[in-house]
PDB file of N, CA and C in Angstrom:
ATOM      1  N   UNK A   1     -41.420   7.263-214.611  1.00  0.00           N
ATOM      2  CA  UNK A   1     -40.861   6.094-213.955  1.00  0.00           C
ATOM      3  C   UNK A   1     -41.507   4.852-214.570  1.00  0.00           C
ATOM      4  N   UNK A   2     -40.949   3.736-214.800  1.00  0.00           N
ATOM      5  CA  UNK A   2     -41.527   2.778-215.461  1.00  0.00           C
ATOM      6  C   UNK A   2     -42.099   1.334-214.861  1.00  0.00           C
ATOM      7  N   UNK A   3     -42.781   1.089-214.782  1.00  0.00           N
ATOM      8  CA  UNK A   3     -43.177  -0.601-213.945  1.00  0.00           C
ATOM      9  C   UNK A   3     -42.705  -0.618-213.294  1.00  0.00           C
ATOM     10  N   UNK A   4     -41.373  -1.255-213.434  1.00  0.00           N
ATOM     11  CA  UNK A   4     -40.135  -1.736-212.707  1.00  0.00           C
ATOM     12  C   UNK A   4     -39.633  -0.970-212.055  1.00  0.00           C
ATOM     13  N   UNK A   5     -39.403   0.149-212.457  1.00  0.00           N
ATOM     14  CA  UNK A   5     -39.042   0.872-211.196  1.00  0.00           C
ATOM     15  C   UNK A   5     -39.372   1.383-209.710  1.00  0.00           C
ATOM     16  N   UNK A   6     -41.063   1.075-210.168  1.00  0.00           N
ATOM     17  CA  UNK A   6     -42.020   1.290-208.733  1.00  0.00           C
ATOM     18  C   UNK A   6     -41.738   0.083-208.735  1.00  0.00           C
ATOM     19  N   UNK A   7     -41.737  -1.291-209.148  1.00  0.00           N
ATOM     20  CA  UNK A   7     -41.720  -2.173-208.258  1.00  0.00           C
ATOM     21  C   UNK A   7     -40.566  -2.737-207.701  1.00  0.00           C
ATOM     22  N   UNK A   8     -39.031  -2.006-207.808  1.00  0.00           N
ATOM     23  CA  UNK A   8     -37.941  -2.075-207.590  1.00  0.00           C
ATOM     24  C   UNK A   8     -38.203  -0.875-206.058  1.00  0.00           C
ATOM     25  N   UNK A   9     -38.421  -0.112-206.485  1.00  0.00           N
ATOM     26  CA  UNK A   9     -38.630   1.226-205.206  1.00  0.00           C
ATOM     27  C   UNK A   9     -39.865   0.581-204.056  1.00  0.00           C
ATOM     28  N   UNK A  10     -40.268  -0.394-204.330  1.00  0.00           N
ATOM     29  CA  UNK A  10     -41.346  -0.995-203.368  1.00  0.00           C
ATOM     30  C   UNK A  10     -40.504  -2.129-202.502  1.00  0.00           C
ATOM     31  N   UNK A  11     -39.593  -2.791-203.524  1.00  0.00           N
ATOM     32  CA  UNK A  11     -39.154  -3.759-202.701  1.00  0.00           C
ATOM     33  C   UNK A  11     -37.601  -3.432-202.018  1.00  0.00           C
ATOM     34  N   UNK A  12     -37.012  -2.210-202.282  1.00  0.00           N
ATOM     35  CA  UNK A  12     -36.306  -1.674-201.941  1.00  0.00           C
ATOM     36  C   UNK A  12     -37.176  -1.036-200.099  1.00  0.00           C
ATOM     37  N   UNK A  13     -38.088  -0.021-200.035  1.00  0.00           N
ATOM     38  CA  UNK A  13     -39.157   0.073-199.248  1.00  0.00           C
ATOM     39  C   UNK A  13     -39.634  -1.010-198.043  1.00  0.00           C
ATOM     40  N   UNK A  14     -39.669  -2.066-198.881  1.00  0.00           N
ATOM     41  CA  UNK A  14     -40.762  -2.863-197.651  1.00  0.00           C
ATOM     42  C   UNK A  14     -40.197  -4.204-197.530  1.00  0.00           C
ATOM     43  N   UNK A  15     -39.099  -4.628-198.889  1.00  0.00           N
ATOM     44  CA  UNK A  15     -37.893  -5.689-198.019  1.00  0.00           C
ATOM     45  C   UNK A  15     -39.194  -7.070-199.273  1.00  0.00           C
ATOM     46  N   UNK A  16     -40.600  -6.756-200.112  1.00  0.00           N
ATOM     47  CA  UNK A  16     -41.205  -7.820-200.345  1.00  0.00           C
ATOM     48  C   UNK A  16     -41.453  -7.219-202.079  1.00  0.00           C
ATOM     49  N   UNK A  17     -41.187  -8.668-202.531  1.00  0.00           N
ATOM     50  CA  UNK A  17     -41.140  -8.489-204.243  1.00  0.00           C
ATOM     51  C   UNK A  17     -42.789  -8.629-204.432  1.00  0.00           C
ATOM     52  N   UNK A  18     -43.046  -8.746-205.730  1.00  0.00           N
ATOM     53  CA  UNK A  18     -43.869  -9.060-206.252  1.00  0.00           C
ATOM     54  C   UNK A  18     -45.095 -10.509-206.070  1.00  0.00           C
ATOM     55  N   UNK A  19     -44.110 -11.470-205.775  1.00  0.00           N
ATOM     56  CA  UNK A  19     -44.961 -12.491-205.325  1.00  0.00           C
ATOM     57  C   UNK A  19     -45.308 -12.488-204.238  1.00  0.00           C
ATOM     58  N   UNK A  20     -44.405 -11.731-202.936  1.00  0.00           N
ATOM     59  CA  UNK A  20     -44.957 -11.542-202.135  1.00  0.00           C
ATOM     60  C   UNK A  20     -46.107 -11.278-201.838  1.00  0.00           C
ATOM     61  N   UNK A  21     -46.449  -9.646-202.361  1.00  0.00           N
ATOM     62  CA  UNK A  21     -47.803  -8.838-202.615  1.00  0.00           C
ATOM     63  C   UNK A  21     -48.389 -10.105-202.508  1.00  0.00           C
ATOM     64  N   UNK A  22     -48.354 -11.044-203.949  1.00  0.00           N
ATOM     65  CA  UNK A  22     -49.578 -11.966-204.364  1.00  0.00           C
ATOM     66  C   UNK A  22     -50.192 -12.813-203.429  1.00  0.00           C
ATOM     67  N   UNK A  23     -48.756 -13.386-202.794  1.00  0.00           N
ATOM     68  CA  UNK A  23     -49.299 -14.379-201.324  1.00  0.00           C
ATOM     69  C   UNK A  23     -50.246 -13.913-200.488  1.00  0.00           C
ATOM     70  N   UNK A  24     -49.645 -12.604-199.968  1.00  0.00           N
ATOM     71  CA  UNK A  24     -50.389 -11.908-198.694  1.00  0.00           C
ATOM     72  C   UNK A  24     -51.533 -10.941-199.276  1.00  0.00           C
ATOM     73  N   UNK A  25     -51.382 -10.265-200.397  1.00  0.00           N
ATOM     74  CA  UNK A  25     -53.564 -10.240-201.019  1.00  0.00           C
ATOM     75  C   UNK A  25     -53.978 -11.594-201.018  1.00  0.00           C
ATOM     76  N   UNK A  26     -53.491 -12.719-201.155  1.00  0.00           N
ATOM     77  CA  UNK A  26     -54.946 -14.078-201.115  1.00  0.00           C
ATOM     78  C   UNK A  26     -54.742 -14.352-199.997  1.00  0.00           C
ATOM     79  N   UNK A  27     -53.659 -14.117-198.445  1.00  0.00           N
ATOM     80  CA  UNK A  27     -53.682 -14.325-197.425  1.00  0.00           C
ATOM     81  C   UNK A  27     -54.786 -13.191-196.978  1.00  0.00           C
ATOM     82  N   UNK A  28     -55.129 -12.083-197.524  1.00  0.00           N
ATOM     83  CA  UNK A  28     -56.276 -11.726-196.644  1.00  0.00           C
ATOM     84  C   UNK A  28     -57.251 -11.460-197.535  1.00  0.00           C
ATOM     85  N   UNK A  29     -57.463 -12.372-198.277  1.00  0.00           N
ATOM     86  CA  UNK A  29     -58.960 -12.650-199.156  1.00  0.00           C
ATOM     87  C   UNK A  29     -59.059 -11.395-200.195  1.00  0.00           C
ATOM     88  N   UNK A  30     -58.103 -10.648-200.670  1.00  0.00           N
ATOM     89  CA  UNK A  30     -58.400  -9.896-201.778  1.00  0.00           C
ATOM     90  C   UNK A  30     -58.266 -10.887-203.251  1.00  0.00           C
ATOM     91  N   UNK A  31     -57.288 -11.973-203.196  1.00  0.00           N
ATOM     92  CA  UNK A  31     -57.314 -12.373-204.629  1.00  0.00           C
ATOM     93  C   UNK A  31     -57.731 -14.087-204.496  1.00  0.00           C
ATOM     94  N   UNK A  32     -57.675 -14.693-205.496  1.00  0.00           N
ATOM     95  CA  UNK A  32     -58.315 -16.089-205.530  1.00  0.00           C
ATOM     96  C   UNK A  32     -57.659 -16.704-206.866  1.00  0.00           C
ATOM     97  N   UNK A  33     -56.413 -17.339-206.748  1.00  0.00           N
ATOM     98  CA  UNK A  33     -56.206 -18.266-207.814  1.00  0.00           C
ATOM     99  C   UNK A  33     -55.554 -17.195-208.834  1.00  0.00           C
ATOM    100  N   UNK A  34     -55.122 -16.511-207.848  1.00  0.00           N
ATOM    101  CA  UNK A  34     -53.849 -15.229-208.836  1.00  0.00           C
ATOM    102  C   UNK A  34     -54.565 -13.898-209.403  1.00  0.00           C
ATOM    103  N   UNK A  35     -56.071 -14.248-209.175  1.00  0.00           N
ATOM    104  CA  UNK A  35     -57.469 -12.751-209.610  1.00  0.00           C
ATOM    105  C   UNK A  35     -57.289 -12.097-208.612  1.00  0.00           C
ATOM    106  N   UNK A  36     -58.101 -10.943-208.848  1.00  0.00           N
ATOM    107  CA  UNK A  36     -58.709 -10.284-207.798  1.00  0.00           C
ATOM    108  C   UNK A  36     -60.230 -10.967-207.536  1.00  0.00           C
ATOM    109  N   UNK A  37     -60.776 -10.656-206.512  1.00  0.00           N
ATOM    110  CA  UNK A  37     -62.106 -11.635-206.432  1.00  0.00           C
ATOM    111  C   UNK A  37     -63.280 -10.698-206.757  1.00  0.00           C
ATOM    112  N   UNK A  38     -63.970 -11.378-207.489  1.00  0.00           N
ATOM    113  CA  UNK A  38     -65.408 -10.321-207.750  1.00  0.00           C
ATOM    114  C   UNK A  38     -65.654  -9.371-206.736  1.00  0.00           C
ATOM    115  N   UNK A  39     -65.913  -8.113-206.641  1.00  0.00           N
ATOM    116  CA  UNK A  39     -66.291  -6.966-205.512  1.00  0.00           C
ATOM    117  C   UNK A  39     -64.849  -6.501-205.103  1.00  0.00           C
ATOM    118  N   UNK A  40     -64.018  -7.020-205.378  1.00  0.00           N
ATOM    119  CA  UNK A  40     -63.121  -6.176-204.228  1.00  0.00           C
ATOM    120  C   UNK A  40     -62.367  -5.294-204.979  1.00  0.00           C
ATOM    121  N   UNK A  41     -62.780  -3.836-204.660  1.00  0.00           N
ATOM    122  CA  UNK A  41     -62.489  -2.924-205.310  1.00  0.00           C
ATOM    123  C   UNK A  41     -60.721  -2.001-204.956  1.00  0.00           C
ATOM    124  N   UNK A  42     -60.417  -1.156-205.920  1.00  0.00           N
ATOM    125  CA  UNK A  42     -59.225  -1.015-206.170  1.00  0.00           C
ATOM    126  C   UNK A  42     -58.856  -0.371-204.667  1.00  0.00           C
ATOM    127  N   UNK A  43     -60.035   0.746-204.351  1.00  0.00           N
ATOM    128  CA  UNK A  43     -59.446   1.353-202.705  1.00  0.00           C
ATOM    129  C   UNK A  43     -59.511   0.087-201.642  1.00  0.00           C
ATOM    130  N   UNK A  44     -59.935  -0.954-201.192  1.00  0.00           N
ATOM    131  CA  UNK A  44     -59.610  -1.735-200.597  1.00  0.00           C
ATOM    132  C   UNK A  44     -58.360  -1.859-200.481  1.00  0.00           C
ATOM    133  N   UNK A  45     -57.788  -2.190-201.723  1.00  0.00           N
ATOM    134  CA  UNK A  45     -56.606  -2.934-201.948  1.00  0.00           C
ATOM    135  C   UNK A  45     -55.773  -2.139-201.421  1.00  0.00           C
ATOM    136  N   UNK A  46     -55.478  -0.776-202.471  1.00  0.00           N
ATOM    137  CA  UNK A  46     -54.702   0.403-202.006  1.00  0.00           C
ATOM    138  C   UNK A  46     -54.922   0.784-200.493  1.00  0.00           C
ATOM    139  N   UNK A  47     -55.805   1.092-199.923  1.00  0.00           N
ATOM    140  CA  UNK A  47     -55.791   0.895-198.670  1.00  0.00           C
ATOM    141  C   UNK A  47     -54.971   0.139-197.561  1.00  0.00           C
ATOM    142  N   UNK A  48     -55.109  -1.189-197.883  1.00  0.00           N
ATOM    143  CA  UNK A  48     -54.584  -2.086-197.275  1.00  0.00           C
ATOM    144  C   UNK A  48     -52.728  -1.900-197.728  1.00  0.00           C
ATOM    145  N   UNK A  49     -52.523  -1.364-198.267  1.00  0.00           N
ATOM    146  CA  UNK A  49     -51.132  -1.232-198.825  1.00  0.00           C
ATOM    147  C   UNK A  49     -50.541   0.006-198.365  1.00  0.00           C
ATOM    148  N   UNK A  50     -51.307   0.700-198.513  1.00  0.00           N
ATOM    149  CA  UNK A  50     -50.768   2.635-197.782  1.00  0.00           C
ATOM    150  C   UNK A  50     -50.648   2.552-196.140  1.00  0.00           C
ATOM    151  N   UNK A  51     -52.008   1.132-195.187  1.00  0.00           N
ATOM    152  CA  UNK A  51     -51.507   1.176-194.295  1.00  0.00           C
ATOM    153  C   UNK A  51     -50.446   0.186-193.600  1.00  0.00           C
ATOM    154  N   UNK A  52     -49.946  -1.044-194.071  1.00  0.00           N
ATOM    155  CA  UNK A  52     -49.467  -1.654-193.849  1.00  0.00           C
ATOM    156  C   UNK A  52     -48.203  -1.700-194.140  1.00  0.00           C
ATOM    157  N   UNK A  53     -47.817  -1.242-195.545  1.00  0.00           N
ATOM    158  CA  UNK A  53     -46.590  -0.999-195.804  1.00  0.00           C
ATOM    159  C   UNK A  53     -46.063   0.681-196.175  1.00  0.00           C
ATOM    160  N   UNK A  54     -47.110   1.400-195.486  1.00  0.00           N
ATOM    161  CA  UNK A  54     -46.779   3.017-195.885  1.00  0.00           C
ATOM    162  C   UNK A  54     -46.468   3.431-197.481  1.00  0.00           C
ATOM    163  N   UNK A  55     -46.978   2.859-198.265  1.00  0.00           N
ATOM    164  CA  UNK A  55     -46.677   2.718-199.676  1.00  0.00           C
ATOM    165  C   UNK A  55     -47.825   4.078-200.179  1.00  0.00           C
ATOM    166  N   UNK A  56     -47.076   4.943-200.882  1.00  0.00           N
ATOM    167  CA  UNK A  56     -47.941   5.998-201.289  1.00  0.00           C
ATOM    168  C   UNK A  56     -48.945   5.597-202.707  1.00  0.00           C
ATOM    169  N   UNK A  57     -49.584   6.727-202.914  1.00  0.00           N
ATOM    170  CA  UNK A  57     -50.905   5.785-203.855  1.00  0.00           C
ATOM    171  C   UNK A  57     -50.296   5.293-205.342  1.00  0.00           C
ATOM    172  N   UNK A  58     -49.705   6.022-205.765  1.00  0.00           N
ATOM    173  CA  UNK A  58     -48.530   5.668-207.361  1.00  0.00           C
ATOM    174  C   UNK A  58     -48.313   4.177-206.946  1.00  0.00           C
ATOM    175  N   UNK A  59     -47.190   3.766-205.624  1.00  0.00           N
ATOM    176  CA  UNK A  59     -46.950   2.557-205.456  1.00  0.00           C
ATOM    177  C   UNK A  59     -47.729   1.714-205.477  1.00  0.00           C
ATOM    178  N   UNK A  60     -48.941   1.754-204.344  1.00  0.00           N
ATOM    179  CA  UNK A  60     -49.822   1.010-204.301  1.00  0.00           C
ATOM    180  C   UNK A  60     -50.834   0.474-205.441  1.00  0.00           C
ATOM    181  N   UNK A  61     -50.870   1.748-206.232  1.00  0.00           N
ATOM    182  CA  UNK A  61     -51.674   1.107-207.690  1.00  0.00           C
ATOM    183  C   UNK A  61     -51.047   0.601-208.211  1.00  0.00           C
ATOM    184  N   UNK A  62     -49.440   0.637-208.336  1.00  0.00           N
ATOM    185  CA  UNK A  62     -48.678  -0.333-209.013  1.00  0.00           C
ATOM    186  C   UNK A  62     -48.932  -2.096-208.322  1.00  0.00           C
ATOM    187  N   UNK A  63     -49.294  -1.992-207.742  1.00  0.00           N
ATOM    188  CA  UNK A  63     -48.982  -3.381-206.822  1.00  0.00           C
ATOM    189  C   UNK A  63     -50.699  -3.807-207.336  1.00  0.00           C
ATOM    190  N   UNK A  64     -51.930  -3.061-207.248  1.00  0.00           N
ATOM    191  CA  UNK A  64     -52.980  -3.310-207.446  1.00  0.00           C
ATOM    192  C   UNK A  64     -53.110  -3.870-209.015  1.00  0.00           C
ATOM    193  N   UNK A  65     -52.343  -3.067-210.169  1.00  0.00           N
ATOM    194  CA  UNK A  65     -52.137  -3.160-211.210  1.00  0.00           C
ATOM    195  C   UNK A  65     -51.379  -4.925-211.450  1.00  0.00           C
ATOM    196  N   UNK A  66     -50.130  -4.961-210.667  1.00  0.00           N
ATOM    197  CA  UNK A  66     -49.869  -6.103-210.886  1.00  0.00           C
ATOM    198  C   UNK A  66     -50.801  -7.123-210.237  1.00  0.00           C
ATOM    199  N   UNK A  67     -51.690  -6.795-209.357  1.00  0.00           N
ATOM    200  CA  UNK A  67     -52.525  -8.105-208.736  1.00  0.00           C
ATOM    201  C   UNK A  67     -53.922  -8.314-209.578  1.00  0.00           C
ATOM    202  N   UNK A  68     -53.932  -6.949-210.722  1.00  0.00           N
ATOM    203  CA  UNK A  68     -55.146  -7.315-211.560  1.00  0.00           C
ATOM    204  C   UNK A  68     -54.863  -7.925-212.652  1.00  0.00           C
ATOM    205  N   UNK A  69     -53.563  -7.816-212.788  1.00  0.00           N
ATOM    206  CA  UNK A  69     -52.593  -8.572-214.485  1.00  0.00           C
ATOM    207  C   UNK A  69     -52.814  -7.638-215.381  1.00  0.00           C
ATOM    208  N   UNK A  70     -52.619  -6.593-214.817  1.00  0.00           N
ATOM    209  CA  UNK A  70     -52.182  -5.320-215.886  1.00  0.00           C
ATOM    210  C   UNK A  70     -51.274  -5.297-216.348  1.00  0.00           C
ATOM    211  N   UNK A  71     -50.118  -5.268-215.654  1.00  0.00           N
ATOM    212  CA  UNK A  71     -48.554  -5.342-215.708  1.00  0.00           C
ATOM    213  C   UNK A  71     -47.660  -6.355-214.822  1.00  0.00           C
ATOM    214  N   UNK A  72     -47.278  -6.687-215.588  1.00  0.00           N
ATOM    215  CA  UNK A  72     -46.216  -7.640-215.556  1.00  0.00           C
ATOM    216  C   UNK A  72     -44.923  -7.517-214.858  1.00  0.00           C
ATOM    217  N   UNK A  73     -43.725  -8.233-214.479  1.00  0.00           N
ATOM    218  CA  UNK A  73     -42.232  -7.844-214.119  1.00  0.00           C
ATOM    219  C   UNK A  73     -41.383  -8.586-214.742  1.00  0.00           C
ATOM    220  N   UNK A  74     -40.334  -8.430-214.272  1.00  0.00           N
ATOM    221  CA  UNK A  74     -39.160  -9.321-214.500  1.00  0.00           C
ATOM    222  C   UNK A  74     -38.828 -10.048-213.615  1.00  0.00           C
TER     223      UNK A  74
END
């Protein structure tokens, strides 16, 4: 499956794209100015994603991936 497709199957899922994610990680202090913030490690994140939006761990690292600027979208 490719990028886009987990992040098409996420926002298909939970109704929130990509920038979303971005808003609501710096709405609860995981990122800072589009980063992730020094210390805050990848299970935090994923965590916060498996329980809030029931997103299984593939998804959720996709979303962690895009909030570290691993990968990119369209």
């Amino acid at each position: 499956m490719s990028f886009q497709a987990y992040l098409n199957n996420i926002e298909a899922k939970t109704g929130k794209g990509p920038e979303d994610f971005k808003k609501l990680a710096e709405e609860k202090g995981y990122t800072e100015n589009g980063k992730i913030k020094p210390g805050v490690k990848a299970t935090e994140i994923t965590n916060w994603l498996k329980a809030d939006f029931e997103l299984g761990h593939g998804h959720a690292m996709a979303i962690y991936a895009l909030l570290k600027g691993d990968k990119t979208y369209q």
